[in-house]
C-alpha atoms as a PDB file:
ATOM      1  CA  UNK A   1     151.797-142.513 198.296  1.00  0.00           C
ATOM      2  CA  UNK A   2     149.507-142.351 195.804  1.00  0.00           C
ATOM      3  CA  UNK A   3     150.007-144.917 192.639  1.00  0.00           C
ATOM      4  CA  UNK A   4     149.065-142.846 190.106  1.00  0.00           C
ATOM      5  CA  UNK A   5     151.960-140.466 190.639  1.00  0.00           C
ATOM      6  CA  UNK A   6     154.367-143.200 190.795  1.00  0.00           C
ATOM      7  CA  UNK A   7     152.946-144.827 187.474  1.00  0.00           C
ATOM      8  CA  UNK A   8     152.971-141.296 185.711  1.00  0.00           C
ATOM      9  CA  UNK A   9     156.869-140.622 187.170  1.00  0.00           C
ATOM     10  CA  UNK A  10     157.349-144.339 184.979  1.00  0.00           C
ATOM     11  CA  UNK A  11     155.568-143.148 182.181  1.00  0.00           C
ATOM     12  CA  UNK A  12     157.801-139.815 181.870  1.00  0.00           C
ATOM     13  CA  UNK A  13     161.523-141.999 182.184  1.00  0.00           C
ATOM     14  CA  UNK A  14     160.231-143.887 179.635  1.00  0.00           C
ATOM     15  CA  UNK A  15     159.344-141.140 177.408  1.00  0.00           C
ATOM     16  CA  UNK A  16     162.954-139.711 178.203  1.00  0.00           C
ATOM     17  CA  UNK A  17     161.639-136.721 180.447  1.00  0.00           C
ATOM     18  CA  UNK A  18     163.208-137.108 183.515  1.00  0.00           C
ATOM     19  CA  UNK A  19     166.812-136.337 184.907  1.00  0.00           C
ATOM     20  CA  UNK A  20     167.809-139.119 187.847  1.00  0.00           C
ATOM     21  CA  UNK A  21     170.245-137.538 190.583  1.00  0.00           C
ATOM     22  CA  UNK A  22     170.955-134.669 192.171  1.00  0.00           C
ATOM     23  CA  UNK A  23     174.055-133.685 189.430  1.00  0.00           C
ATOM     24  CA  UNK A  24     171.890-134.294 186.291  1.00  0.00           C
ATOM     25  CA  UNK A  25     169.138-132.489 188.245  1.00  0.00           C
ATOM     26  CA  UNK A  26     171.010-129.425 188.775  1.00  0.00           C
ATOM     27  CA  UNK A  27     172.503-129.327 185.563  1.00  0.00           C
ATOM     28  CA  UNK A  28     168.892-129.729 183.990  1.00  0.00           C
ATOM     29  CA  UNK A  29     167.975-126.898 186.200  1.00  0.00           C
ATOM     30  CA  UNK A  30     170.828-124.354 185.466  1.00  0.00           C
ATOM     31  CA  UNK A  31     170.719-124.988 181.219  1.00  0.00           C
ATOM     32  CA  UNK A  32     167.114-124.312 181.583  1.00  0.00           C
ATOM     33  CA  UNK A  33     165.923-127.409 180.175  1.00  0.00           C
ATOM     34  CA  UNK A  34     163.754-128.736 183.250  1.00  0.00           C
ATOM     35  CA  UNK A  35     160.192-127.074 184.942  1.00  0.00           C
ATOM     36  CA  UNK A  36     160.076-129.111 187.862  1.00  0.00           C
ATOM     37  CA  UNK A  37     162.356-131.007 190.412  1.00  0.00           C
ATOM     38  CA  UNK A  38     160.741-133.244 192.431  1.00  0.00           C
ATOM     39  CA  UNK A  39     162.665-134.927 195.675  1.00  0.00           C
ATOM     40  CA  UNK A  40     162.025-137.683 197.777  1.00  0.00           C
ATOM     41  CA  UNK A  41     161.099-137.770 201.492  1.00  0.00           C
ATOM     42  CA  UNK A  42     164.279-139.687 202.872  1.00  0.00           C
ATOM     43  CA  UNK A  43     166.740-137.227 200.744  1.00  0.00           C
ATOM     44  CA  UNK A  44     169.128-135.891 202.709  1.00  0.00           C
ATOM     45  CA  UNK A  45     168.879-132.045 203.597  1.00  0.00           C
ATOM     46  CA  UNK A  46     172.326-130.748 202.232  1.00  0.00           C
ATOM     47  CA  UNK A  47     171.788-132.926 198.938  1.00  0.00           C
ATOM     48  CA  UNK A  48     168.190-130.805 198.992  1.00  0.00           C
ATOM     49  CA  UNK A  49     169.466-127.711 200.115  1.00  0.00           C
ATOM     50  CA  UNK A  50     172.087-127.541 197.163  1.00  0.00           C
ATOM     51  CA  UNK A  51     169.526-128.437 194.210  1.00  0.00           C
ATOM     52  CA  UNK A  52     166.722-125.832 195.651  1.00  0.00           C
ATOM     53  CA  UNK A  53     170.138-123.601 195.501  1.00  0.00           C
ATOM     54  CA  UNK A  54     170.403-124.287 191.617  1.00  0.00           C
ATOM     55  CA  UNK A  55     166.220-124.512 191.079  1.00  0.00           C
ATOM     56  CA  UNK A  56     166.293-121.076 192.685  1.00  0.00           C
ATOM     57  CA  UNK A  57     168.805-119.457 190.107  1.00  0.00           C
ATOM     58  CA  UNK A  58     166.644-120.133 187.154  1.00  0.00           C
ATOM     59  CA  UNK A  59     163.276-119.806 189.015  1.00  0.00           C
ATOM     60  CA  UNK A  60     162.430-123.565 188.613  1.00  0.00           C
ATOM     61  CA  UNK A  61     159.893-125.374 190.713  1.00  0.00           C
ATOM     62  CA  UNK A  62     160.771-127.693 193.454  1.00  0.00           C
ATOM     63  CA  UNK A  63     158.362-130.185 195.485  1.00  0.00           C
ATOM     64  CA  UNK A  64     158.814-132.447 197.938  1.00  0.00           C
ATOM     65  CA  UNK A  65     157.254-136.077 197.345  1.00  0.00           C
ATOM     66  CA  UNK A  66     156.149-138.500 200.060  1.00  0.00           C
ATOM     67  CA  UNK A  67     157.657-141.172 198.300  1.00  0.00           C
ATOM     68  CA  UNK A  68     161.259-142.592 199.504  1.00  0.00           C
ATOM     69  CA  UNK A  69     164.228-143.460 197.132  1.00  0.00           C
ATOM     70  CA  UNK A  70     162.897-147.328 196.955  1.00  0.00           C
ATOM     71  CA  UNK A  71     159.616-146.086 196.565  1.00  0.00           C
ATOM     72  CA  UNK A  72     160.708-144.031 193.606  1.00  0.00           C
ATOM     73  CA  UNK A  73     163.294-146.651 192.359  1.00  0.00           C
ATOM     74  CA  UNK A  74     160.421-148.994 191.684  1.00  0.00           C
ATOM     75  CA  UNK A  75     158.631-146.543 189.758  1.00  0.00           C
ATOM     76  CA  UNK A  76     161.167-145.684 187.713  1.00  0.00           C
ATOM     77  CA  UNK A  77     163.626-148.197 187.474  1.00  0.00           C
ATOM     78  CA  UNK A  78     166.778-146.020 189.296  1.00  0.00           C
ATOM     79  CA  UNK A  79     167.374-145.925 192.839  1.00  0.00           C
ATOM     80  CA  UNK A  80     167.457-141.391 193.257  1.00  0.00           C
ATOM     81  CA  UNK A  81     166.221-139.151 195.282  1.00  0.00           C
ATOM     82  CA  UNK A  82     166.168-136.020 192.809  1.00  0.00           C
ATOM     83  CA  UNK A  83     164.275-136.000 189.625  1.00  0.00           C
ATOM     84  CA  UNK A  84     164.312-133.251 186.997  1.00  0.00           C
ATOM     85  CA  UNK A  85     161.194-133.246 184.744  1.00  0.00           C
ATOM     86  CA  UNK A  86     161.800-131.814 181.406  1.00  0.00           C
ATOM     87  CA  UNK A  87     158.318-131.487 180.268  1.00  0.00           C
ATOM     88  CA  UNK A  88     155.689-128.974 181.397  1.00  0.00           C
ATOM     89  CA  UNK A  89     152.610-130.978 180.993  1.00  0.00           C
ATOM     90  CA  UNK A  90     154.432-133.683 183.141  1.00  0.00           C
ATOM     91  CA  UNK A  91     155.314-131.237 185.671  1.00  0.00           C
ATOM     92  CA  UNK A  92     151.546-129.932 185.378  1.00  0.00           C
ATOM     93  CA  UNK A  93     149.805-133.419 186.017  1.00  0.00           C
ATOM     94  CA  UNK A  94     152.331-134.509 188.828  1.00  0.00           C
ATOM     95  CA  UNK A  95     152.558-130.894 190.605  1.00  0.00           C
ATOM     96  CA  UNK A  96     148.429-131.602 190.823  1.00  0.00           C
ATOM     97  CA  UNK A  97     148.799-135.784 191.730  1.00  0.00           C
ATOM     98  CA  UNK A  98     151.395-134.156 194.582  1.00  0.00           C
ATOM     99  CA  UNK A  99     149.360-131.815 195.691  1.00  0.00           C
ATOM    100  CA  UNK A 100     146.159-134.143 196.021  1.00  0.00           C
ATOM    101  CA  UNK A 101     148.247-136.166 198.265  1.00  0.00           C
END
């Protein structure tokens, strides 16, 4: 897992861009409000299944990460598996850390 995606996912909590769980997720997702939903690799299909359900009904982004929920927890200080980012040019720069991965 590379750090640098981690350290930006830290950065973006602490500048109050990022929804934690799969219910704030979804409810980022359906008021419009988020560009990207990231998961993490140990999240559990149905729990995936229904957020890319509520991503696809406003034609927002999903990606998988190869981070786990500890992994993630670390980074940004909540145990989730689901985060919503709220900001385009953080959903830019970690749709391009992901993918570089």
């Amino acid at each position: 897992m590379d750090d640098r995606l981690l350290s930006l996912l830290g950065l973006a909590r602490r500048a109050g861009r990022l929804a934690l769980g799969s219910d704030a997720a979804q409810k980022a997702a359906l008021s419009g409000r988020c560009s990207l939903i990231l998961f993490s690799s140990d999240l559990s299909p149905r729990t995936a299944r229904s957020v890319r359900a509520a991503a696809g009904r406003r034609n927002v982004k999903t990606a998988a990460l190869r981070a786990t929920m500890d992994e993630i927890g670390a980074a940004v200080g909540k145990r989730t598996g689901v985060l919503a980012v709220n900001d385009t040019g953080f959903a830019k720069k970690l749709l391009a850390l992901n993918a570089e991965d």
